[in-house]
Protein backbone atom coordinates (compact mmCIF):
# COMPACT_ATOMS: atom_id res chain seq x y z
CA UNK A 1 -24.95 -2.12 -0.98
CA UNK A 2 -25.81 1.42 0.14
CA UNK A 3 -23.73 4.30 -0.84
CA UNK A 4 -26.04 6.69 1.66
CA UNK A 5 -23.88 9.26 3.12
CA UNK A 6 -24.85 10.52 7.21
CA UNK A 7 -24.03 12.16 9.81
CA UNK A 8 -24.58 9.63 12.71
CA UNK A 9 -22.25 9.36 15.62
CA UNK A 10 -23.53 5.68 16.33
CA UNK A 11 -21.80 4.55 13.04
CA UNK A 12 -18.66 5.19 15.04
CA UNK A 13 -19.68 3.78 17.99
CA UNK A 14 -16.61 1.53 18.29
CA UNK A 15 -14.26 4.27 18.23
CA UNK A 16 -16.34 6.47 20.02
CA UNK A 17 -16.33 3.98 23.19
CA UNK A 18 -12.15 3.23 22.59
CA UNK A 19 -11.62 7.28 23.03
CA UNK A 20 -13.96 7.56 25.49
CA UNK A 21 -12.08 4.49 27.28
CA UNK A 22 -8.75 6.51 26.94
CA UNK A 23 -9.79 9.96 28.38
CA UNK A 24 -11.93 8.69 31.52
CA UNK A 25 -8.93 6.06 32.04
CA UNK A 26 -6.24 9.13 31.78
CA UNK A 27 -8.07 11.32 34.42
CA UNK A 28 -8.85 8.09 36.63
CA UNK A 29 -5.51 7.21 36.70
CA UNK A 30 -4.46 10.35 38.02
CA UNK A 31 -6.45 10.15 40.87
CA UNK A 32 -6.23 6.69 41.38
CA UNK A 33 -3.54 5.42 43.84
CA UNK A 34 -1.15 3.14 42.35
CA UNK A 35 -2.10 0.04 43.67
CA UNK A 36 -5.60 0.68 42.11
CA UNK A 37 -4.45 1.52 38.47
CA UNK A 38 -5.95 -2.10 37.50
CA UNK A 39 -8.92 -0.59 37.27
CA UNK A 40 -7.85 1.82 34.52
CA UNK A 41 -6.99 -1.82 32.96
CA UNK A 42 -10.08 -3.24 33.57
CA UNK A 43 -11.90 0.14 32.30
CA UNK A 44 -10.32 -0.23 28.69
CA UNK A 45 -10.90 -4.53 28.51
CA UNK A 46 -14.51 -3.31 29.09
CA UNK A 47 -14.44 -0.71 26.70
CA UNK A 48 -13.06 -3.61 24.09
CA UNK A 49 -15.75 -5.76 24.42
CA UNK A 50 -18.29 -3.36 24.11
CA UNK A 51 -16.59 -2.09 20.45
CA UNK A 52 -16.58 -5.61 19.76
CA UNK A 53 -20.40 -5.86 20.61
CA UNK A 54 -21.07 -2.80 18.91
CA UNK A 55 -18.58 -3.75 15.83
CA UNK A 56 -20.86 -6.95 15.05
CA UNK A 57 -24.39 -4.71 15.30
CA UNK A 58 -22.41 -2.48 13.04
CA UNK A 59 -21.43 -5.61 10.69
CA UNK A 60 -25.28 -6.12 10.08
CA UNK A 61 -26.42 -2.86 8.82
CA UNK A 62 -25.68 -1.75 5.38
CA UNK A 63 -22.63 -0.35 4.74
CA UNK A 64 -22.77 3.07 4.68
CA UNK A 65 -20.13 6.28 4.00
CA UNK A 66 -20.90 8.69 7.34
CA UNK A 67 -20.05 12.17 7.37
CA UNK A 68 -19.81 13.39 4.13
CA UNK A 69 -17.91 10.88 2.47
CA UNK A 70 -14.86 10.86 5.04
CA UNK A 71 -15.45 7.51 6.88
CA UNK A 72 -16.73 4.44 5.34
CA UNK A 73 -18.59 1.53 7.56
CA UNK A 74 -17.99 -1.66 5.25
CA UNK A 75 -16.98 -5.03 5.43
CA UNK A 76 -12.85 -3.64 5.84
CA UNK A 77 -13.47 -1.08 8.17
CA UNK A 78 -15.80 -3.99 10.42
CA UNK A 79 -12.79 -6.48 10.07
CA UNK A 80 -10.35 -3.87 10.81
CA UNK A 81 -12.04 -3.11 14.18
CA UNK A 82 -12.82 -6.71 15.35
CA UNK A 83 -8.75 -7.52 14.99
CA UNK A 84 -7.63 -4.46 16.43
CA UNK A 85 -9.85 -4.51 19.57
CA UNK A 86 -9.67 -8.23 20.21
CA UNK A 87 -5.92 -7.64 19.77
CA UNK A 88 -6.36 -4.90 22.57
CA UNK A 89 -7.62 -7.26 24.57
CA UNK A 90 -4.65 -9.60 24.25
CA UNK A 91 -2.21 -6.92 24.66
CA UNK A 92 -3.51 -5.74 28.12
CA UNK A 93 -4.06 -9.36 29.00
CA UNK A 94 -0.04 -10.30 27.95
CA UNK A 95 1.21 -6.92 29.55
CA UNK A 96 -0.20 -7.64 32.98
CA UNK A 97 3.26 -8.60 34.59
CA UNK A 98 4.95 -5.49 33.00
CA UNK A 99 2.89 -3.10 33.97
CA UNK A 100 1.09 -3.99 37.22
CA UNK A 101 2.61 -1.71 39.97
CA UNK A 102 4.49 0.14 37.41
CA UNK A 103 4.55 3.74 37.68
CA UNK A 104 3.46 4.54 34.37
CA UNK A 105 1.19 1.80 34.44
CA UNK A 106 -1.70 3.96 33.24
CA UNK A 107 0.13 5.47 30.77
CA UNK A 108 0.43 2.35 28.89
CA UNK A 109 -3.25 1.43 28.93
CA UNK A 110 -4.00 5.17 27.69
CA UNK A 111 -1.34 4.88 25.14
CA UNK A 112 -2.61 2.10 23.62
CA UNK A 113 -5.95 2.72 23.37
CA UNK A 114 -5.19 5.77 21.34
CA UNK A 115 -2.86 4.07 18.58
CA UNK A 116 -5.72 1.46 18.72
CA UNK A 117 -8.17 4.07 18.03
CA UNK A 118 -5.59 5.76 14.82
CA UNK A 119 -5.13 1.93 13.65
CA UNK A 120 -9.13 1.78 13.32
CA UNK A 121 -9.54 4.99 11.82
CA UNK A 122 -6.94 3.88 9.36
CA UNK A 123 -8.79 1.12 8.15
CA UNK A 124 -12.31 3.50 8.08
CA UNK A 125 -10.83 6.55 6.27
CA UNK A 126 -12.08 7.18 2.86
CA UNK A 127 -10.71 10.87 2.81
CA UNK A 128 -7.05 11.90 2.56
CA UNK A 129 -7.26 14.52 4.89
CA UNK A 130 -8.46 11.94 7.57
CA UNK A 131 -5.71 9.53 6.41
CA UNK A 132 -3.26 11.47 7.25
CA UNK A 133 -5.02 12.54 10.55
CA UNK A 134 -5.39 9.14 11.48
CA UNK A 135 -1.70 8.28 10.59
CA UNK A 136 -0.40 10.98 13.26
CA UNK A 137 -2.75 8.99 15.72
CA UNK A 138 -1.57 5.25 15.73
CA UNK A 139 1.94 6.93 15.37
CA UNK A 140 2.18 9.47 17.83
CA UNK A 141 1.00 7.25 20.58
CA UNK A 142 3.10 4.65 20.05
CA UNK A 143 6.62 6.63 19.97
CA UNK A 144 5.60 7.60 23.44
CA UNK A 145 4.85 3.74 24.19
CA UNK A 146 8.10 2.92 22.60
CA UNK A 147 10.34 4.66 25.35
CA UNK A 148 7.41 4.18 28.08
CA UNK A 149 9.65 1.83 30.32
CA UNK A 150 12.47 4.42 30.14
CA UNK A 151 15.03 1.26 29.52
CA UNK A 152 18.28 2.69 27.60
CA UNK A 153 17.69 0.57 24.76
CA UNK A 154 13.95 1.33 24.78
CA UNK A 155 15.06 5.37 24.42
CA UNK A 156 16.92 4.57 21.54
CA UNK A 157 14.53 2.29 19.85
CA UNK A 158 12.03 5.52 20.31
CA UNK A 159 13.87 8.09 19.18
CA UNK A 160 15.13 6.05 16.19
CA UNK A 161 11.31 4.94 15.99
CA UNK A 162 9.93 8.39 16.11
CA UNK A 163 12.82 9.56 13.73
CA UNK A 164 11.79 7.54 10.98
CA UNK A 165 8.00 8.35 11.45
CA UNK A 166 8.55 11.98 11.61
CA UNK A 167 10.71 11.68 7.79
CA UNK A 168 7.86 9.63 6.37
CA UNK A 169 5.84 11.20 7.65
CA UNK A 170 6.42 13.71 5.87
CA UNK A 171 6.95 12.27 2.72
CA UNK A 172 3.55 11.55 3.33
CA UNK A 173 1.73 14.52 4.10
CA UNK A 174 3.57 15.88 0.53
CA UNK A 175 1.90 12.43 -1.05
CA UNK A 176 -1.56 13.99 0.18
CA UNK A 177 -0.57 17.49 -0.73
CA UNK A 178 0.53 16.52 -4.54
CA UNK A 179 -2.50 14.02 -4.61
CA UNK A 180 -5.45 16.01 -3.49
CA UNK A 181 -3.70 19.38 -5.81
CA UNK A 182 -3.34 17.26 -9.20
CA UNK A 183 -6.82 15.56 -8.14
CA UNK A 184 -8.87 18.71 -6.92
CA UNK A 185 -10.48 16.60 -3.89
CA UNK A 186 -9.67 14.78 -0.82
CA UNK A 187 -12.59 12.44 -0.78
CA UNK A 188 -11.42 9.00 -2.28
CA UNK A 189 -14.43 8.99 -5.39
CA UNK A 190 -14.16 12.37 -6.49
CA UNK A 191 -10.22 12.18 -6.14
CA UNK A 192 -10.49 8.78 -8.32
CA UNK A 193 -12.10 11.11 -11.04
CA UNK A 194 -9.27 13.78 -11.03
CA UNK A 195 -6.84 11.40 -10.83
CA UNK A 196 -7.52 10.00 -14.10
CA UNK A 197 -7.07 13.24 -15.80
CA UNK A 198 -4.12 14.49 -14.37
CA UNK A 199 -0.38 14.23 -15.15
CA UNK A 200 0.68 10.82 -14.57
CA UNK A 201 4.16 11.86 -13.43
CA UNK A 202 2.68 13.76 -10.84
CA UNK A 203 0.22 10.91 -9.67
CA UNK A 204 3.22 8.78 -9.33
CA UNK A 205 5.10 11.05 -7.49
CA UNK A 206 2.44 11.47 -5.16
CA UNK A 207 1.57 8.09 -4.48
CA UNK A 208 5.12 6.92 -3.44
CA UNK A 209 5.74 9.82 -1.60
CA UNK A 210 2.30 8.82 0.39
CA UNK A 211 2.98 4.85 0.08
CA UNK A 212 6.32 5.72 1.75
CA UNK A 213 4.50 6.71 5.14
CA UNK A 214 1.73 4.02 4.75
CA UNK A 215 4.95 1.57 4.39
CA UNK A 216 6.74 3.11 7.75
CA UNK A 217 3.07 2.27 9.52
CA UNK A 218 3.09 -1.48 8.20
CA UNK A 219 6.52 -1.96 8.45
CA UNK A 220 7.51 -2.81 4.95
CA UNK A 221 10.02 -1.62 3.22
CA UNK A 222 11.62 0.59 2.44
CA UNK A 223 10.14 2.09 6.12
CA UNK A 224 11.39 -0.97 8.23
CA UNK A 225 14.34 0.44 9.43
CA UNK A 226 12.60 1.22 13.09
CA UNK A 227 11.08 -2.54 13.69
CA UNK A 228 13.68 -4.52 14.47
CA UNK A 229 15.01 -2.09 17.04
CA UNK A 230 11.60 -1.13 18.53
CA UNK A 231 10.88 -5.26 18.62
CA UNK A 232 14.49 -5.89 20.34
CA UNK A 233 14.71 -2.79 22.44
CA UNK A 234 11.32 -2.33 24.37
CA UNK A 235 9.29 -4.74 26.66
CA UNK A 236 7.71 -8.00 24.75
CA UNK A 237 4.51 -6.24 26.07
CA UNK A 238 5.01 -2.80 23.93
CA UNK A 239 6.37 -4.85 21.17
CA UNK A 240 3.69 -6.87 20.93
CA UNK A 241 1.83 -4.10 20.43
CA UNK A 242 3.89 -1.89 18.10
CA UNK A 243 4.01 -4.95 15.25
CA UNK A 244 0.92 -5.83 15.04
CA UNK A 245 -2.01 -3.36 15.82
CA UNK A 246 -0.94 -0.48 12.96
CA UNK A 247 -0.38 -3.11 10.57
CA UNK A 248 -3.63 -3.92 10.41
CA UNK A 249 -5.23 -0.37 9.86
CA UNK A 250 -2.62 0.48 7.76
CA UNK A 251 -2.50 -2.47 5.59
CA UNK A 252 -6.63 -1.59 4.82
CA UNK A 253 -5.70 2.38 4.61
CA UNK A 254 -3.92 0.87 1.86
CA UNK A 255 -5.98 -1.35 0.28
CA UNK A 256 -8.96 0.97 0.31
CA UNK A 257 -6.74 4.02 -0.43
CA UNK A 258 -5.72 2.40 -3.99
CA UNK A 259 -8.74 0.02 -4.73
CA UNK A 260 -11.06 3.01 -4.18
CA UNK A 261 -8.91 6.17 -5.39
CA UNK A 262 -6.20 5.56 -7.53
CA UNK A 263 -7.03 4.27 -11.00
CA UNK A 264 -4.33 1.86 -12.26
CA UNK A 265 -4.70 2.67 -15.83
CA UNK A 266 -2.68 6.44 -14.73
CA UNK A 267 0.29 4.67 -12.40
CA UNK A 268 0.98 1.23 -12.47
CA UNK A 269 0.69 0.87 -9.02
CA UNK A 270 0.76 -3.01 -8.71
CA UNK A 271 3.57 -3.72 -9.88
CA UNK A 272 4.85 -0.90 -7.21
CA UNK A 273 3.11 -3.04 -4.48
CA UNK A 274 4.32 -6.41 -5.56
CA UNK A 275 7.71 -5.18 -5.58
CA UNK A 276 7.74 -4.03 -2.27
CA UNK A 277 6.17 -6.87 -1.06
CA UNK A 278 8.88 -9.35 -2.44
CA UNK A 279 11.27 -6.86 -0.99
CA UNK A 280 9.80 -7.16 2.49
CA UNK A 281 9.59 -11.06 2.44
CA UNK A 282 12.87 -11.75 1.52
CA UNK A 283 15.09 -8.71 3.41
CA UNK A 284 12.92 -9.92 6.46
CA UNK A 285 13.66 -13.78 6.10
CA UNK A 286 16.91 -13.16 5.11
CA UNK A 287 17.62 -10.74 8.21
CA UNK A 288 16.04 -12.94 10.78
CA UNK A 289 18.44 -16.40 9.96
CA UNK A 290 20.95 -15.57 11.73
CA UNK A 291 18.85 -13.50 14.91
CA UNK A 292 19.95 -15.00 18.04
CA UNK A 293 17.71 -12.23 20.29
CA UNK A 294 13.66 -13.97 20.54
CA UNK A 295 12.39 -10.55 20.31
CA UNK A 296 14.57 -9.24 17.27
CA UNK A 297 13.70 -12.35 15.45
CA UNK A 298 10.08 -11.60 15.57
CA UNK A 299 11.01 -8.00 14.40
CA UNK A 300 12.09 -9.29 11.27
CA UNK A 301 9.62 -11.85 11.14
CA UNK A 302 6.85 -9.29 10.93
CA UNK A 303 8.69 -7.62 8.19
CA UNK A 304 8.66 -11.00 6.05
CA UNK A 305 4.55 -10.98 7.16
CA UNK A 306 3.98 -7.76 5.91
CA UNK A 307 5.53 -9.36 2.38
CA UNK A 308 3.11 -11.75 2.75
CA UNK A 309 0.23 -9.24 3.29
CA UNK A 310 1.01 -6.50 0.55
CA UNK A 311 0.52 -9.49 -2.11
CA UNK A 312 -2.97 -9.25 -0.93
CA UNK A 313 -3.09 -5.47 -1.47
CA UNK A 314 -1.15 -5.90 -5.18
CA UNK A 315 -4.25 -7.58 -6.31
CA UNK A 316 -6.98 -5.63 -5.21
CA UNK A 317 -8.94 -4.96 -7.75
CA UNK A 318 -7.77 -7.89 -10.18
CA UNK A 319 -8.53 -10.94 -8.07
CA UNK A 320 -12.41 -11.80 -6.27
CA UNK A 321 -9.88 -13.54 -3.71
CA UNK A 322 -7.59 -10.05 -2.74
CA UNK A 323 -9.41 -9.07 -0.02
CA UNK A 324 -11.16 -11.68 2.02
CA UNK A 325 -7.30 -12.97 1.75
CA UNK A 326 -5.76 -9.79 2.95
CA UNK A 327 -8.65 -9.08 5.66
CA UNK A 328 -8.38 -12.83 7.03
CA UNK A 329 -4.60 -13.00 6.71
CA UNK A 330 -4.84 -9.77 9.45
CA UNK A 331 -6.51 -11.54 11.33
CA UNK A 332 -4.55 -14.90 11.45
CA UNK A 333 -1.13 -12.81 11.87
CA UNK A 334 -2.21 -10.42 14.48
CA UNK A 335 -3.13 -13.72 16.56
CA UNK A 336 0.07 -15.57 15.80
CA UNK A 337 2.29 -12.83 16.43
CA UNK A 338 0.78 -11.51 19.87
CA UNK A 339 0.59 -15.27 20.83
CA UNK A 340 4.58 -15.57 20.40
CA UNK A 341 5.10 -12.58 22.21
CA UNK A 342 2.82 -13.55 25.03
CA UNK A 343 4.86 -16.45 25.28
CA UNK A 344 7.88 -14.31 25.79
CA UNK A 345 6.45 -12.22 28.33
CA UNK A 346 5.38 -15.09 30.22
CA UNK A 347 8.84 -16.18 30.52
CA UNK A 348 11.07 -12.45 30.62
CA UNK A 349 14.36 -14.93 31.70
CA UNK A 350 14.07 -16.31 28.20
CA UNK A 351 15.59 -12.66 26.13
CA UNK A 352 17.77 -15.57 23.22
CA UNK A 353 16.95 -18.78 22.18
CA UNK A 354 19.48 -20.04 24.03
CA UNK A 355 17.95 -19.58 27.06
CA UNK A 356 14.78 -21.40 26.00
CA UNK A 357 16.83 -24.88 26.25
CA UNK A 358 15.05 -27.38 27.86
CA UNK A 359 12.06 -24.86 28.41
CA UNK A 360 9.27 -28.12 27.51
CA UNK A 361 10.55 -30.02 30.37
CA UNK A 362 9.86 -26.80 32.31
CA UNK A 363 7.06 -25.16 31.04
CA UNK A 364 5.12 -27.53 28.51
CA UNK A 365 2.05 -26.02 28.07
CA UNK A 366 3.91 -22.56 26.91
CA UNK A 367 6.55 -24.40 24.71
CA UNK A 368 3.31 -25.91 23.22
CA UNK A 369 1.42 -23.18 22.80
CA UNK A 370 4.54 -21.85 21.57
CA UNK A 371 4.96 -23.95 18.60
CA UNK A 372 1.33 -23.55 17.46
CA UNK A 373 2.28 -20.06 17.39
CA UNK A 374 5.47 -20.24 15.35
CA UNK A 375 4.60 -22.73 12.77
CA UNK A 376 1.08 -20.80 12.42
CA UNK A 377 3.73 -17.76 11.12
CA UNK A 378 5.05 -19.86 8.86
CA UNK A 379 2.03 -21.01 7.37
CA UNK A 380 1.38 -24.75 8.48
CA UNK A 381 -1.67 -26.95 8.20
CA UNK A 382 -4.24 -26.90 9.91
CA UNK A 383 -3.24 -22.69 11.26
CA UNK A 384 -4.92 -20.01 9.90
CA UNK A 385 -1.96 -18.26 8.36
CA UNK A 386 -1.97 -21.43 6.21
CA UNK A 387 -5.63 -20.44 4.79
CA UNK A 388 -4.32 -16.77 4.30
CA UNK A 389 -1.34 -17.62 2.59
CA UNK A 390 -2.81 -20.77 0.30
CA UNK A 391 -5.07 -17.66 -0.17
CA UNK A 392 -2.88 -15.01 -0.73
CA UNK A 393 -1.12 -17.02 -2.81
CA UNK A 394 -3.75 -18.13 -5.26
CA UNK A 395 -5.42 -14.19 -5.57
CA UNK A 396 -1.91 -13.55 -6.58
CA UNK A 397 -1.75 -16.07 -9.49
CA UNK A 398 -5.20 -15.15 -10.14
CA UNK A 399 -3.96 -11.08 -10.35
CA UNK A 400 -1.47 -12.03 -12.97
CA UNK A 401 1.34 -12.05 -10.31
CA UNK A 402 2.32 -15.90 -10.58
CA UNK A 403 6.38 -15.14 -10.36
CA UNK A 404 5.27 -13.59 -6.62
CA UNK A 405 3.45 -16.47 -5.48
CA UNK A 406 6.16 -18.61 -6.44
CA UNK A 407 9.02 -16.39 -4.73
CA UNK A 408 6.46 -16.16 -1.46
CA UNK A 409 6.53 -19.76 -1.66
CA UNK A 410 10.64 -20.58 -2.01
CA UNK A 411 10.87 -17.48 1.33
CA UNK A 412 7.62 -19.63 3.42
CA UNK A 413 9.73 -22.65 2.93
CA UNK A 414 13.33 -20.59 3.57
CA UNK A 415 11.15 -19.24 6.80
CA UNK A 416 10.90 -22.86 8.71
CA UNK A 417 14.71 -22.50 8.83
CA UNK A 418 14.35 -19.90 11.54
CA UNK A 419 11.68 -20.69 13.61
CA UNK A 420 12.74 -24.49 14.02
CA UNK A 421 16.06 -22.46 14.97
CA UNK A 422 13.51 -21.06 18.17
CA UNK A 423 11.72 -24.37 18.23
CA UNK A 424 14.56 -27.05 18.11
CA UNK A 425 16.30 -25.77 21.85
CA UNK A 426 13.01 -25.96 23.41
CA UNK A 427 13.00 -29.64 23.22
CA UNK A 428 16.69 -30.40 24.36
CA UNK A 429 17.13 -31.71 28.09
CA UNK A 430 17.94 -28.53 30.40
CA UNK A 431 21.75 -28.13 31.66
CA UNK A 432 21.58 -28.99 35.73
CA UNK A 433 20.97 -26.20 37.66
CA UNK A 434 18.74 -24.09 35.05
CA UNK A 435 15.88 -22.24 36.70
CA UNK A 436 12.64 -23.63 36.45
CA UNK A 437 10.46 -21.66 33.92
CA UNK A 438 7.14 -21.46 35.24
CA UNK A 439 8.27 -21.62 38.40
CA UNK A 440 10.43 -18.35 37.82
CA UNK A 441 7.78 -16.28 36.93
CA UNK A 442 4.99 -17.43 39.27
CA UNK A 443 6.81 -14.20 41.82
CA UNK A 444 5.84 -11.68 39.60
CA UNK A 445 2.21 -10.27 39.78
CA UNK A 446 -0.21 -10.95 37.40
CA UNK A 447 2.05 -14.05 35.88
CA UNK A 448 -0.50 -16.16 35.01
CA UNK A 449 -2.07 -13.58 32.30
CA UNK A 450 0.43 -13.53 29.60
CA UNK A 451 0.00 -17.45 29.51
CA UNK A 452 -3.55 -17.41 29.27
CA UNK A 453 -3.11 -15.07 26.50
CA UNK A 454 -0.70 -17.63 24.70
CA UNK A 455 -2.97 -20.49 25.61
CA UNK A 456 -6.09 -18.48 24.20
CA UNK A 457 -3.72 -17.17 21.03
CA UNK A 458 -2.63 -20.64 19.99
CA UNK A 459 -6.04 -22.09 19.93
CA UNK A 460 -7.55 -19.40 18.18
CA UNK A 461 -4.74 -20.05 15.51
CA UNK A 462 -6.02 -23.21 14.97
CA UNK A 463 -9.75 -22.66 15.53
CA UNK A 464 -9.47 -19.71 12.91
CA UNK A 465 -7.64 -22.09 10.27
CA UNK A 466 -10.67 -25.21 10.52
CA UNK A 467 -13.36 -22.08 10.35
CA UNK A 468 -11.53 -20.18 7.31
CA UNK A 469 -13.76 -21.23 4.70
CA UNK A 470 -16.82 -19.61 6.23
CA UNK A 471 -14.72 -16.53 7.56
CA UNK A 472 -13.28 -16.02 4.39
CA UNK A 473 -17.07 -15.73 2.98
CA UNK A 474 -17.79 -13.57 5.33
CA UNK A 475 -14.71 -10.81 4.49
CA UNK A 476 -16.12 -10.88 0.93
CA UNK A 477 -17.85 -7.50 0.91
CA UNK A 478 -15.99 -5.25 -1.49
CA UNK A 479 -15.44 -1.60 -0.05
CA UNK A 480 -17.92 1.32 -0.31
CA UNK A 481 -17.49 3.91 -2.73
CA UNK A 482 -18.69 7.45 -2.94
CA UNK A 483 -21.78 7.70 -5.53
């Protein structure tokens, strides 16, 4: 592994292209008339695939920090980008219907490209100063996404969104402030070094005050408060979006942030994580049993994921398994979740489960892709959420966290309970005079792209689950460190 530390702008190459994507699309839109904003669209799906290209170039080169020590190019920071653009992709591919002909239709494109771009930097940053910097991007962004349909609920579900962020936020920027003082550095090695001669007291009180922003960006708790609102409140489109893509920088902000800085022998900052991760499984099963609301059900199904995830993240360091399980886990979630929410916005008359009675006599193929989807969140054979979490679950016994695995096993199985709650009206015969799925969305423009999505997102689920043995090889790369 090289440790060699440059200044070359091609190392960022993926971002580079996804912020180039977002300015030339902002001043094209504004020229552009409205029935021509598609091509702002198609501007940023191009943009996508070329990070992707240049994300797998990137991949094999040796890892590398680039300038000074600030952003690490490793096997994390390649991962992160190759789920958060491909998610990109789905997102503009799902959001087609919404969006097409909508005023603000560029504004949502722009919007997302920039808490894209945050969500990668997230997963690349190897400073504290950037952390935070990269923090205010994939949040900033996506308060303005948030309220972008200017729907009452959506307003509130921003402000309350934004609320949150701009309290942990700060809580967060006093994290870095406490941190980088007691440590004398801002660069993750060098901090490592300070850290393990200062006060413990104060490194603990710095690293909650900063886990408690990093938690507000995944969605755990005790910074969950905003999801189920934002998930219930906005289009399935922007909440699509808001659950998954920061999770995933954040989630390796995190993992790098404590693997690579934070010595556990000062702060026992494990246990810290495993706590908050059974907190987050549980509070989010437990919230989501009696959800009647498609969209607020996912809400607190992401918050149960995220439980799921931060096992991953209190073993780093202590298990081989920690992070090709946390990176592939990612991964596997970010396809499941934007594949039941492309379902959704494939069929907007279906807001409770309710109203998805009878939909597999209406709209099979959705209803089937639906199910992939749904019991790939819950973790069954042959999905890739089932590698992540048979994963997950063993680099947690392996980490010395054995009473975790078995709790994350008694919520997966509590977990079934609410998706077959989703699944079970879907295969009742319709009530006479119900309209026709399919056939009430085939009006709308663009209709046929947040089904393709779904289509492409449930066999992806499964493809990614019969492949996991050789991805999971692949995420195996440990993260660079400063010499």
């Amino acid at each position: 592994m090289s440790g060699a530390m440059a200044h070359d702008p091609g190392a960022l190459l993926p971002e580079l292209l996804l912020l180039g994507g977002a300015v030339v699309g902002l001043l094209l839109g504004a020229w552009l008339p409205r029935r021509r904003q598609y091509l702002v669209r198609l501007l940023a799906a191009t943009v996508a695939l070329g990070g992707l290209v240049a994300a797998a170039v990137a991949a094999r080169q040796p890892d590398q920090l680039v300038f000074g020590t600030g952003f690490a190019v490793d096997t994390p920071t390649h991962a992160t980008r190759v789920v958060v653009l491909g998610s990109v992709l789905l997102a503009l591919a799902l959001s087609v219907p919404a969006t097409t002909g909508h005023r603000r239709e560029t504004e949502f494109v722009v919007l997302l490209q920039l808490g894209a771009l945050g969500a990668m930097l997230l997963g690349g940053a190897n400073d504290l100063l950037l952390l935070f910097a990269a923090f205010l991007l994939a949040s900033i962004p996506l308060y303005a996404l948030a309220g972008w349909d200017a729907r009452p609920l959506g307003a509130e579900a921003a402000l309350k969104y934004y609320l949150t962020g701009a309290f942990l936020g700060v809580a967060m920027l006093a994290g870095v402030t406490i941190l980088s003082g007691v440590g004398a550095a801002t660069g993750y090695g060098p901090l490592r070094d300070g850290l393990a001669a200062a006060p413990p007291a104060a490194v603990g009180v710095g690293l909650v005050a900063l886990l408690a922003g990093l938690a507000f960006k995944i969605g755990a708790v005790p910074g969950h408060f905003w999801v189920p609102d934002v998930a219930d409140g906005t289009p399935a489109a922007v909440a699509a979006v808001v659950t998954t893509i920061p999770k995933v920088g954040g989630l390796v902000a995190l993992y790098r942030l404590l693997v690579v800085a934070v010595p556990p022998e000062v702060v026992a900052w494990p246990l810290l994580v495993a706590v908050l991760a059974a907190a987050s499984m549980t509070l989010g099963n437990l919230a989501a049993f009696l959800q009647s609301s498609v969209q607020r059900l996912l809400g607190y199904s992401t918050i149960s994921q995220v439980g799921y995830l931060l096992m991953a993240v209190a073993v780093a360091g202590r298990a081989d398994l920690a992070q090709p399980a946390l990176l592939f886990y990612l991964a596997a979630y970010a396809v499941a979740n934007l594949g039941a929410f492309a379902v959704v916005a494939a069929l907007p008359w279906a807001r409770t489960l309710d109203d998805f009675r009878g939909a597999v006599h209406r709209a099979p193929r959705l209803v089937a892709a639906l199910v992939v989807c749904l019991l790939g969140l819950v973790g069954t054979p042959p999905t890739a959420v089932f590698v992540g979490k048979l994963t997950v679950f063993t680099a947690a016994v392996d980490g010395g966290f054995a009473w975790l695995a078995v709790l994350a096993v008694v919520n997966t199985v509590a977990s079934l309970f609410y998706y077959l709650r989703w699944i079970a009206p879907t295969m009742r015969r319709p009530a006479a005079g119900e309209p026709v799925g399919e056939a009430s969305a085939a009006g709308r423009p663009g209709a046929s792209w947040p089904a393709g999505a779904a289509y492409a997102c449930a066999t992806v689920v499964v493809a990614l689950g019969v492949l996991g043995g050789v991805v999971l090889t692949v995420l195996a790369g440990p993260p660079v460190a400063a010499p």
